[in-house]
N, C-alpha and C. Protein backbone atom coordinates (compact mmCIF):
# COMPACT_ATOMS: atom_id res chain seq x y z
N UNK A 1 21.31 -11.14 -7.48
CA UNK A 1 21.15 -9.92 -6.72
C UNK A 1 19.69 -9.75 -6.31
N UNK A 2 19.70 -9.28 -4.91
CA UNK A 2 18.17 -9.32 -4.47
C UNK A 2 17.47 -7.95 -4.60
N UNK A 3 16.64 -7.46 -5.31
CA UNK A 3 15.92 -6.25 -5.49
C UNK A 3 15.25 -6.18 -3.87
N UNK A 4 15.06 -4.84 -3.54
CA UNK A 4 14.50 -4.89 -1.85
C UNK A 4 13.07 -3.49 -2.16
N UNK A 5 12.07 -3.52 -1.28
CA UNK A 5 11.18 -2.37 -1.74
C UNK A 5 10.64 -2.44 -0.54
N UNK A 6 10.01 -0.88 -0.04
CA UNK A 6 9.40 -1.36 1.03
C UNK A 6 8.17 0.16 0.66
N UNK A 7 6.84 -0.48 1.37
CA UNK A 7 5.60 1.19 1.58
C UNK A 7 5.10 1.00 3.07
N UNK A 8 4.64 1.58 3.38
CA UNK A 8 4.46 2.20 4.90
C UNK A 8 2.60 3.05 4.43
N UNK A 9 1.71 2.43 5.10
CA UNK A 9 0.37 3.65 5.05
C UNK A 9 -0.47 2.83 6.21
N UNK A 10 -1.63 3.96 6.19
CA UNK A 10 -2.50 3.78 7.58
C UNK A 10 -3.64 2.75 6.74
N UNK A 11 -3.90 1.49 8.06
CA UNK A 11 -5.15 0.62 7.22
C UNK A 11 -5.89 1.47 7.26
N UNK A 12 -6.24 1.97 5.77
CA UNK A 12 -7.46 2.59 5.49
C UNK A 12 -7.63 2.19 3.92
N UNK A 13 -9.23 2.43 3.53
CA UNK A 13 -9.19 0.98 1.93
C UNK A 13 -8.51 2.21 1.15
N UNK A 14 -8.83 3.69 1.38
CA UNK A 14 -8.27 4.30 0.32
C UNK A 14 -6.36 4.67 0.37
N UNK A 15 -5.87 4.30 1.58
CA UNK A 15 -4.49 4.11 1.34
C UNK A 15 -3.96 2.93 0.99
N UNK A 16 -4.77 2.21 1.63
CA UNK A 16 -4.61 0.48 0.52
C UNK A 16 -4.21 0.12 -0.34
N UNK A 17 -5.08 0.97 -0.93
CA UNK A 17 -5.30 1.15 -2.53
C UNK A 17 -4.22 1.45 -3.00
N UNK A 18 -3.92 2.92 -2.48
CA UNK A 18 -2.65 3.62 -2.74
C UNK A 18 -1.50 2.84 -2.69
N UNK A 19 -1.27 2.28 -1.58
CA UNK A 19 -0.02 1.11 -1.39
C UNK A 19 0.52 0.52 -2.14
N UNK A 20 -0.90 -0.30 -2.48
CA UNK A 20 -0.63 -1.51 -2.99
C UNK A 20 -0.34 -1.51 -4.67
N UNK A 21 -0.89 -0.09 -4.95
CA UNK A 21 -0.77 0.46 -6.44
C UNK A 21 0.67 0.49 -6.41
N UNK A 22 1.40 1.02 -5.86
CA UNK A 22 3.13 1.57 -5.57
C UNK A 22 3.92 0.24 -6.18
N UNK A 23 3.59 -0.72 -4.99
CA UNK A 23 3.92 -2.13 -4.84
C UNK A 23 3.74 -2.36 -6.64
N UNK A 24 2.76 -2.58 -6.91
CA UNK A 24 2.69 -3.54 -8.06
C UNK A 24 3.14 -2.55 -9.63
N UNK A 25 2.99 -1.13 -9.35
CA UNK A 25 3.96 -0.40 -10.02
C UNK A 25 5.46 -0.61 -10.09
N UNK A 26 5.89 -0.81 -8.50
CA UNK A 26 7.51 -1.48 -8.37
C UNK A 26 7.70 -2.60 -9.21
N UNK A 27 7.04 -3.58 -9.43
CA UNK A 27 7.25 -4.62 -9.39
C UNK A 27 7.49 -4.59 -11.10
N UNK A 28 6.42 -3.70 -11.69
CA UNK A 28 6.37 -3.86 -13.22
C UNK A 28 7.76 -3.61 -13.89
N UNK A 29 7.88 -2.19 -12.97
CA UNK A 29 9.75 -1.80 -13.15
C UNK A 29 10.63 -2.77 -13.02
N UNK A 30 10.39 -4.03 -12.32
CA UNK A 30 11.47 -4.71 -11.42
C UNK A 30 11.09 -5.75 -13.11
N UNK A 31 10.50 -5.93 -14.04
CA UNK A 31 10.18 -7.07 -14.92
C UNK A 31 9.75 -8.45 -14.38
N UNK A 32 8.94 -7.93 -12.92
CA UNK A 32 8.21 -9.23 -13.08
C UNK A 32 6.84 -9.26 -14.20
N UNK A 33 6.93 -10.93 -14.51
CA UNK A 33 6.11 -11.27 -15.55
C UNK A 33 4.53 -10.09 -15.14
N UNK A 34 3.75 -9.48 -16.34
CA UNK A 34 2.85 -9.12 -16.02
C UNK A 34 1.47 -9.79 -15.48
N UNK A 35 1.64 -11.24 -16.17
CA UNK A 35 0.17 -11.78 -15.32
C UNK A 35 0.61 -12.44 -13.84
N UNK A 36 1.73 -12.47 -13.73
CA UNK A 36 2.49 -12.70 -12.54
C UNK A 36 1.89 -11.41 -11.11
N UNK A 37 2.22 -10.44 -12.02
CA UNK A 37 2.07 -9.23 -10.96
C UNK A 37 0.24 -9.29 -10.86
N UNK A 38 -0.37 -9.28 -11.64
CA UNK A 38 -1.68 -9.59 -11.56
C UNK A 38 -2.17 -10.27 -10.48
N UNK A 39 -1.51 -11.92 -10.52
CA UNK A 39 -1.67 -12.33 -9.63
C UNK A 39 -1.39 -12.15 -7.97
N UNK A 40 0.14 -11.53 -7.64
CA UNK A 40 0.46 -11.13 -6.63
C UNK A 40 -0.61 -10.14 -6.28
N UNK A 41 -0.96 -8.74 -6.84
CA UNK A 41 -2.11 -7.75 -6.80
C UNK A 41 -3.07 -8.38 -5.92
N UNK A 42 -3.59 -9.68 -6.68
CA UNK A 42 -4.81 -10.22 -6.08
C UNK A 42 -4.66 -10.35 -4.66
N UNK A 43 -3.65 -11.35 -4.31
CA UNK A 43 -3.53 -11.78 -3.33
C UNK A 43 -2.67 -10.84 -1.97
N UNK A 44 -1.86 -10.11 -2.55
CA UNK A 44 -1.75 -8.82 -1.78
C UNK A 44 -3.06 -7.69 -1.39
N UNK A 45 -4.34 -7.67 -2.14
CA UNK A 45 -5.08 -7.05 -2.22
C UNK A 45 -5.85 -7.64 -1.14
N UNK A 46 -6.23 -9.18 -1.39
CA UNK A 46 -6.88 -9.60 -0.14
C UNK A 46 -6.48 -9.19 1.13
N UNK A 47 -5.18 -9.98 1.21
CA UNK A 47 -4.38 -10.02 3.09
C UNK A 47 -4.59 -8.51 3.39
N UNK A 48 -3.94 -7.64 2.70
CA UNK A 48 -4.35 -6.20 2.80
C UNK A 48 -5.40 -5.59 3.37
N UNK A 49 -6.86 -6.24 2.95
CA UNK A 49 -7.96 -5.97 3.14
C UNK A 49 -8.38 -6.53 4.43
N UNK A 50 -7.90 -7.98 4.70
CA UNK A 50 -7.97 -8.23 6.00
C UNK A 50 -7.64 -7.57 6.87
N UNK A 51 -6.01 -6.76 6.78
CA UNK A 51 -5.54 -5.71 8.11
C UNK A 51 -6.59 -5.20 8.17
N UNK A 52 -7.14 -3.80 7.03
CA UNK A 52 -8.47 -2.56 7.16
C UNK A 52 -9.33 -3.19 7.84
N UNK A 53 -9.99 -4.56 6.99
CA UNK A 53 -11.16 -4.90 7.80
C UNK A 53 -11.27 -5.33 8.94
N UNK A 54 -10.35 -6.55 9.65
CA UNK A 54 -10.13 -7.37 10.33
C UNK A 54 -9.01 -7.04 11.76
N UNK A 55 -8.18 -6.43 11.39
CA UNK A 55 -6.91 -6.48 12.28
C UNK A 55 -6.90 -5.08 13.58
N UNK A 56 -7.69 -4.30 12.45
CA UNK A 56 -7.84 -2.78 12.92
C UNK A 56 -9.30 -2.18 13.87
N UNK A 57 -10.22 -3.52 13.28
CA UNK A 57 -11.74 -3.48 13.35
C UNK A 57 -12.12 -2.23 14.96
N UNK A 58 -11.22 -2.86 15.91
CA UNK A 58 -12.12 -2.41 16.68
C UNK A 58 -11.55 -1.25 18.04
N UNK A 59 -9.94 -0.64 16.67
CA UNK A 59 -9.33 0.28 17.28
C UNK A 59 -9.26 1.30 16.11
N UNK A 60 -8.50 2.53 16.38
CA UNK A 60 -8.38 3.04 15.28
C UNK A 60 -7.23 2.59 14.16
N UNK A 61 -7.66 2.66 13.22
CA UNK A 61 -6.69 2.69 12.18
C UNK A 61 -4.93 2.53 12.37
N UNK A 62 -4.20 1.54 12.37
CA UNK A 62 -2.91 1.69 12.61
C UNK A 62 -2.08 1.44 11.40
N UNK A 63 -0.82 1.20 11.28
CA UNK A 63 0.06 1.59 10.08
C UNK A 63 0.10 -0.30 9.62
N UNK A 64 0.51 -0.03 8.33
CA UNK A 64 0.62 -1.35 7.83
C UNK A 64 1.83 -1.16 6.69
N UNK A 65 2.83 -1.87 6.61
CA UNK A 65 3.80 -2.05 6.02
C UNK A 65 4.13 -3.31 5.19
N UNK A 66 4.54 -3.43 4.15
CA UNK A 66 5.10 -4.01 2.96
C UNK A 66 6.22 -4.03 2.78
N UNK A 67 6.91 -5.24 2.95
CA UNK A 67 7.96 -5.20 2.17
C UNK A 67 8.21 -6.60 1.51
N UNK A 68 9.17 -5.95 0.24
CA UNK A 68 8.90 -6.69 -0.99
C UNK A 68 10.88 -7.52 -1.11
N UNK A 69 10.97 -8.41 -1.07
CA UNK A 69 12.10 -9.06 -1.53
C UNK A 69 12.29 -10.02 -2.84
N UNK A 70 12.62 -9.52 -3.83
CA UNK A 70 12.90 -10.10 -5.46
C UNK A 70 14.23 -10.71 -5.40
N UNK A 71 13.72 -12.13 -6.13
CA UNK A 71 14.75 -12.41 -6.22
C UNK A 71 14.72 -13.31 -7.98
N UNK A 72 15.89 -13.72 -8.43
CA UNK A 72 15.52 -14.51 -9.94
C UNK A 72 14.55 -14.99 -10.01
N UNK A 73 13.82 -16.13 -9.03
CA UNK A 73 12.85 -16.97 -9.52
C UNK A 73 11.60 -17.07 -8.16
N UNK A 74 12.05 -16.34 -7.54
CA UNK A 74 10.55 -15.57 -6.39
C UNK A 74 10.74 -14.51 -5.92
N UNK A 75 9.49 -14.04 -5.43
CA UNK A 75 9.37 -12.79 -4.61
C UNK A 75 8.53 -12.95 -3.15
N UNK A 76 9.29 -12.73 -2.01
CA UNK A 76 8.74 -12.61 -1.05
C UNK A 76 8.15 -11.42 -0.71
N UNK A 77 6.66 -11.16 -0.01
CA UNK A 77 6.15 -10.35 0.17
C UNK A 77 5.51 -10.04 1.91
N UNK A 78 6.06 -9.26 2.55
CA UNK A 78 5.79 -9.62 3.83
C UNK A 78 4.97 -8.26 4.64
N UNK A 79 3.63 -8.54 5.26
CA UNK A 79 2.85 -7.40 5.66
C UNK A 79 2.78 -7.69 6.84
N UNK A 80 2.84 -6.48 7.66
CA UNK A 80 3.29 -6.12 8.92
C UNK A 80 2.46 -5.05 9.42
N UNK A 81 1.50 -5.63 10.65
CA UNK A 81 0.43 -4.84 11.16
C UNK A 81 0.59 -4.89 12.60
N UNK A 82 0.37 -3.89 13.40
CA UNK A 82 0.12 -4.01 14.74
C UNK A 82 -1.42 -4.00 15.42
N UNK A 83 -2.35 -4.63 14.76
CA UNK A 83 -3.81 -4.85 14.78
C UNK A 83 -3.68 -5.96 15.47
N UNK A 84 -4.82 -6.51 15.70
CA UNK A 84 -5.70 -7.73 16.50
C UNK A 84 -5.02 -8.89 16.21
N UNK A 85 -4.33 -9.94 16.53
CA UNK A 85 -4.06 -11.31 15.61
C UNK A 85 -5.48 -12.08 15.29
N UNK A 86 -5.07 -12.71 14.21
CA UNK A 86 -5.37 -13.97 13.68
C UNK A 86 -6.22 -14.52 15.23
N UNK A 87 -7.17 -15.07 14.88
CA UNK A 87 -7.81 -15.96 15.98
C UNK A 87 -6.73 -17.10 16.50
N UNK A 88 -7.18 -17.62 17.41
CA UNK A 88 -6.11 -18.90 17.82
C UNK A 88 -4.44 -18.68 16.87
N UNK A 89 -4.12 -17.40 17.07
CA UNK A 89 -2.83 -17.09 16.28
C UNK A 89 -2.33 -17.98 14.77
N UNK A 90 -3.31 -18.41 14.34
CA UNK A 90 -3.55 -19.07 12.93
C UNK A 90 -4.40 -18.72 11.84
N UNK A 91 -3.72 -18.63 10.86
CA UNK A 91 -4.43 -18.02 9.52
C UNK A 91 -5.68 -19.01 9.10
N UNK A 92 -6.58 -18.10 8.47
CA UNK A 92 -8.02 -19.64 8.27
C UNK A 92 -7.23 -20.23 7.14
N UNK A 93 -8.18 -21.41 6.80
CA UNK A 93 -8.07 -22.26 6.01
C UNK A 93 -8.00 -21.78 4.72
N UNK A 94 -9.15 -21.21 4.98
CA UNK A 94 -9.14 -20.97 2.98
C UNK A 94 -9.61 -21.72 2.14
N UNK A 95 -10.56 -22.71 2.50
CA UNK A 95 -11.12 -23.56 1.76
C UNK A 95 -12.37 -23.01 0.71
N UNK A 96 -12.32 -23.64 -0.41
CA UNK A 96 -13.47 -22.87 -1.26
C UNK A 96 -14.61 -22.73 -1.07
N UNK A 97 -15.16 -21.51 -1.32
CA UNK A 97 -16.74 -21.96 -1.11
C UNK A 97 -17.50 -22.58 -1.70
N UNK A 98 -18.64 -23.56 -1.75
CA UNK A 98 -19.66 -24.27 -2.09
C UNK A 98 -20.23 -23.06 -3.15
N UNK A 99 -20.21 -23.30 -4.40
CA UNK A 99 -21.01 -22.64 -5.13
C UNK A 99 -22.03 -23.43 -5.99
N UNK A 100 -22.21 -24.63 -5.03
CA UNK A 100 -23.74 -25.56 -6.33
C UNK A 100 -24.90 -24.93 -5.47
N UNK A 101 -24.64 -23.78 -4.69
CA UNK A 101 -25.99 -23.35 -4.25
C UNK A 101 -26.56 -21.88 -4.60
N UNK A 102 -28.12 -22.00 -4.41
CA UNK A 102 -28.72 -21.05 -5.43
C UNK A 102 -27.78 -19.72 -5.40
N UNK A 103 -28.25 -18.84 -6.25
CA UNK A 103 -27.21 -17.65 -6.32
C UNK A 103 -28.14 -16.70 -4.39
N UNK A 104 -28.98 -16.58 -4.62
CA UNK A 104 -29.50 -16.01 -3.42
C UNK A 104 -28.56 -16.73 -1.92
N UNK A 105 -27.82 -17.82 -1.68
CA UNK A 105 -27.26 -18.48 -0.90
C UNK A 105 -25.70 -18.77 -0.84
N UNK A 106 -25.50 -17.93 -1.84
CA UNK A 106 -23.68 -17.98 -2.00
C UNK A 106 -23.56 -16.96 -0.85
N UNK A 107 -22.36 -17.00 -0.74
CA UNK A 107 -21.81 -16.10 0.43
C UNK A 107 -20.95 -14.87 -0.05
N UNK A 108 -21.20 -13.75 0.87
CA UNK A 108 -20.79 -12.42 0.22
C UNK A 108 -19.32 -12.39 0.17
N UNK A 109 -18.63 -13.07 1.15
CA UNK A 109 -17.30 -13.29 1.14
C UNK A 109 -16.49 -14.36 1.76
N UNK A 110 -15.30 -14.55 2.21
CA UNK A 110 -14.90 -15.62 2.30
C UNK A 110 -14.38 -16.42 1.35
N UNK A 111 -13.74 -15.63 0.11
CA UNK A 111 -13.24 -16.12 -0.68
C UNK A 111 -11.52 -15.76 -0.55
N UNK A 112 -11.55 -14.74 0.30
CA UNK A 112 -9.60 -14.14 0.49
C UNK A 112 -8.81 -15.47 0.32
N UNK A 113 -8.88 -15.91 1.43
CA UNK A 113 -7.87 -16.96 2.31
C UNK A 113 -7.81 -18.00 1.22
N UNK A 114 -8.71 -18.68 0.38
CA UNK A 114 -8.50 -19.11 -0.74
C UNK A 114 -7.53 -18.80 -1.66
N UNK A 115 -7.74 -17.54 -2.02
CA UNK A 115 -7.48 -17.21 -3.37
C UNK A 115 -5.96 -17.27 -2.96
N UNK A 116 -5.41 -16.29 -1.86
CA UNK A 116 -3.98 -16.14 -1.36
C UNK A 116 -2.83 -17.54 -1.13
N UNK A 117 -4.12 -18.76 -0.66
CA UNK A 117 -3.49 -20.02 -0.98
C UNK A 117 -2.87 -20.92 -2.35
N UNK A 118 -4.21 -20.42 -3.29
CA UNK A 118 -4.12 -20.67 -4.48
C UNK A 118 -3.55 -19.70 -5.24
N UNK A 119 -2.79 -18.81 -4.86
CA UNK A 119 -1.98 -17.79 -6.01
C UNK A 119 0.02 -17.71 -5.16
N UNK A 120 -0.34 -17.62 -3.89
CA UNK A 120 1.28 -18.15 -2.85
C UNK A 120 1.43 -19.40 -3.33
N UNK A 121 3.01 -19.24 -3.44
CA UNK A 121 3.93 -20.67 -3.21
C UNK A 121 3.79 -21.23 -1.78
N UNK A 122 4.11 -19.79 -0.74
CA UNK A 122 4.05 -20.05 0.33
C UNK A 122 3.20 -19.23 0.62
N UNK A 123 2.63 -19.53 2.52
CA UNK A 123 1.83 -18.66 3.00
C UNK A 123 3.02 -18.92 4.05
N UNK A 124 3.44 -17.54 5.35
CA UNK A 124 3.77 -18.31 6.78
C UNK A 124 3.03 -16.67 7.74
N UNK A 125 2.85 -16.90 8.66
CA UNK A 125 2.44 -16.66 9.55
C UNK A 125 2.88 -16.24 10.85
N UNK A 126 2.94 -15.21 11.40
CA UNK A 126 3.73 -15.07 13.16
C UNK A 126 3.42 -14.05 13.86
N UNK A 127 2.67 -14.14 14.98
CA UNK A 127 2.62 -13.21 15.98
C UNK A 127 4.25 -12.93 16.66
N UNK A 128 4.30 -11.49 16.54
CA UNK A 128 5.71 -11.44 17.45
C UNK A 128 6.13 -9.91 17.68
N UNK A 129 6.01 -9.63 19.22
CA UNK A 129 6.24 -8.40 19.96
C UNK A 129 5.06 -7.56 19.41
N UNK A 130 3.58 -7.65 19.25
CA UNK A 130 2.50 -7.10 19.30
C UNK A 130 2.09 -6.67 17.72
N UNK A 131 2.77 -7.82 17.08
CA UNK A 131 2.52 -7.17 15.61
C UNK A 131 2.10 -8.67 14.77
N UNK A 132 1.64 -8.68 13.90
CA UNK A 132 0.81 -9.34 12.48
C UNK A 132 2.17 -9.67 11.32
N UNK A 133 2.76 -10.78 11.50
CA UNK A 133 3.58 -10.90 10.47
C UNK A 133 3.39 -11.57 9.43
N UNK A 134 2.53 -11.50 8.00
CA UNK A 134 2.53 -12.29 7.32
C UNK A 134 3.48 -12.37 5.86
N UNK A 135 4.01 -13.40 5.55
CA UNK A 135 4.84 -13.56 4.19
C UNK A 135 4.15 -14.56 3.44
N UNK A 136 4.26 -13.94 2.21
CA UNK A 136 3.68 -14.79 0.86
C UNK A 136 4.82 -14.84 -0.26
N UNK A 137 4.84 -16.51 -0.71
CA UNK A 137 5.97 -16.30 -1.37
C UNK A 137 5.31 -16.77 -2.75
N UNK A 138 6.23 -16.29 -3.63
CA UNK A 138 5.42 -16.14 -5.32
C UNK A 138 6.91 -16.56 -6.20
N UNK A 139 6.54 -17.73 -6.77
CA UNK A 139 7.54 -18.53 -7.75
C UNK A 139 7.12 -17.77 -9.43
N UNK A 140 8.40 -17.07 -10.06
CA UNK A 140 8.56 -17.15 -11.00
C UNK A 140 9.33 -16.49 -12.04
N UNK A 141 9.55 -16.45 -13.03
CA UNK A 141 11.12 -16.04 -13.51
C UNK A 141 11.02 -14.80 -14.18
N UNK A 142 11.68 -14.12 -13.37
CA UNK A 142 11.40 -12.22 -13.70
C UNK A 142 12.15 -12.45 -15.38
N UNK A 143 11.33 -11.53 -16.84
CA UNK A 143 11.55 -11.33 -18.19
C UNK A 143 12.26 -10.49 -18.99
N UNK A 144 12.35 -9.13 -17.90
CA UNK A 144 12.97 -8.23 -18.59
C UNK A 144 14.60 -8.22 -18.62
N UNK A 145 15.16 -8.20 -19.60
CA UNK A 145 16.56 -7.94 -19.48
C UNK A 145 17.03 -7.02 -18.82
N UNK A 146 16.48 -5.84 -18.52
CA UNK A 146 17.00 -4.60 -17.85
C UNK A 146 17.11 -4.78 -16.63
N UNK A 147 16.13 -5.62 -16.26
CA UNK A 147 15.95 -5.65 -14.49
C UNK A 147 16.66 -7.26 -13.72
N UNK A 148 18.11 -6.58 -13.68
CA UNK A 148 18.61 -7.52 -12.88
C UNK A 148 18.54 -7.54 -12.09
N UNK A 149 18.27 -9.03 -11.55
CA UNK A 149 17.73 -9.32 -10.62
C UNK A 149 18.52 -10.72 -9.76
């Protein structure tokens, strides 16, 4: 049986916040593993931050939506913005940053797209009818007996 969840708020960091708190509150209910949800957090927290920062930059504030699909042994997570796309309609790389250099020369950011690679099973990606479709998929076997799933 597939658990379904969905939140709705304006990119802004302090509804973000709010959101994404909901989300990973759902999720605790739903018995996914706790360092599991940790991890999703992270990586929901990034892409998230991209809409506020990135998607919205240079209009006002528009709505951003979540929705969450559970299932036994993943959870799809899919955010939905009507902001700016992705450059060349492709997500960056995400490659790590160089940290053998002095601390004065590390970089302030540019660590998202990483981390979301390295914490997703999947990443996918799609411009379609003026909106930001991204899904992240997360492998692993929900614990609680209560929460069938």
């Amino acid at each position: 049986m597939v658990k379904t969840f969905a939140c709705s708020f304006t990119a802004t960091n302090l509804d973000a916040r709010s959101g994404i708190s909901s989300i990973v509150a759902r999720l605790r209910s739903l018995g996914v593993p706790g360092a599991r949800v940790d991890e999703v957090q992270i990586a929901l927290t990034e892409a998230v931050n991209n809409v506020v920062e990135h998607a919205y930059e240079s209009a006002p504030p528009g709505n951003v939506r979540i929705q969450g699909e559970l299932y036994p042994e993943h959870l799809w997570i899919s955010i939905q913005d009507a902001g700016a796309p992705y450059p060349k309609g492709e997500l960056p790389e995400g490659k790590p940053a160089d940290i053998s250099v002095a601390a004065e020369n590390l970089p302030e950011g540019g660590f998202g797209w990483f981390l979301i690679r390295e914490l997703a099973s999947q990443v996918q990606y799609e411009r379609s009818e003026g909106s930001n479709n991204l899904s992240l998929c997360f492998e692993f076997k929900v614990t609680s007996p209560s929460a069938e799933v």
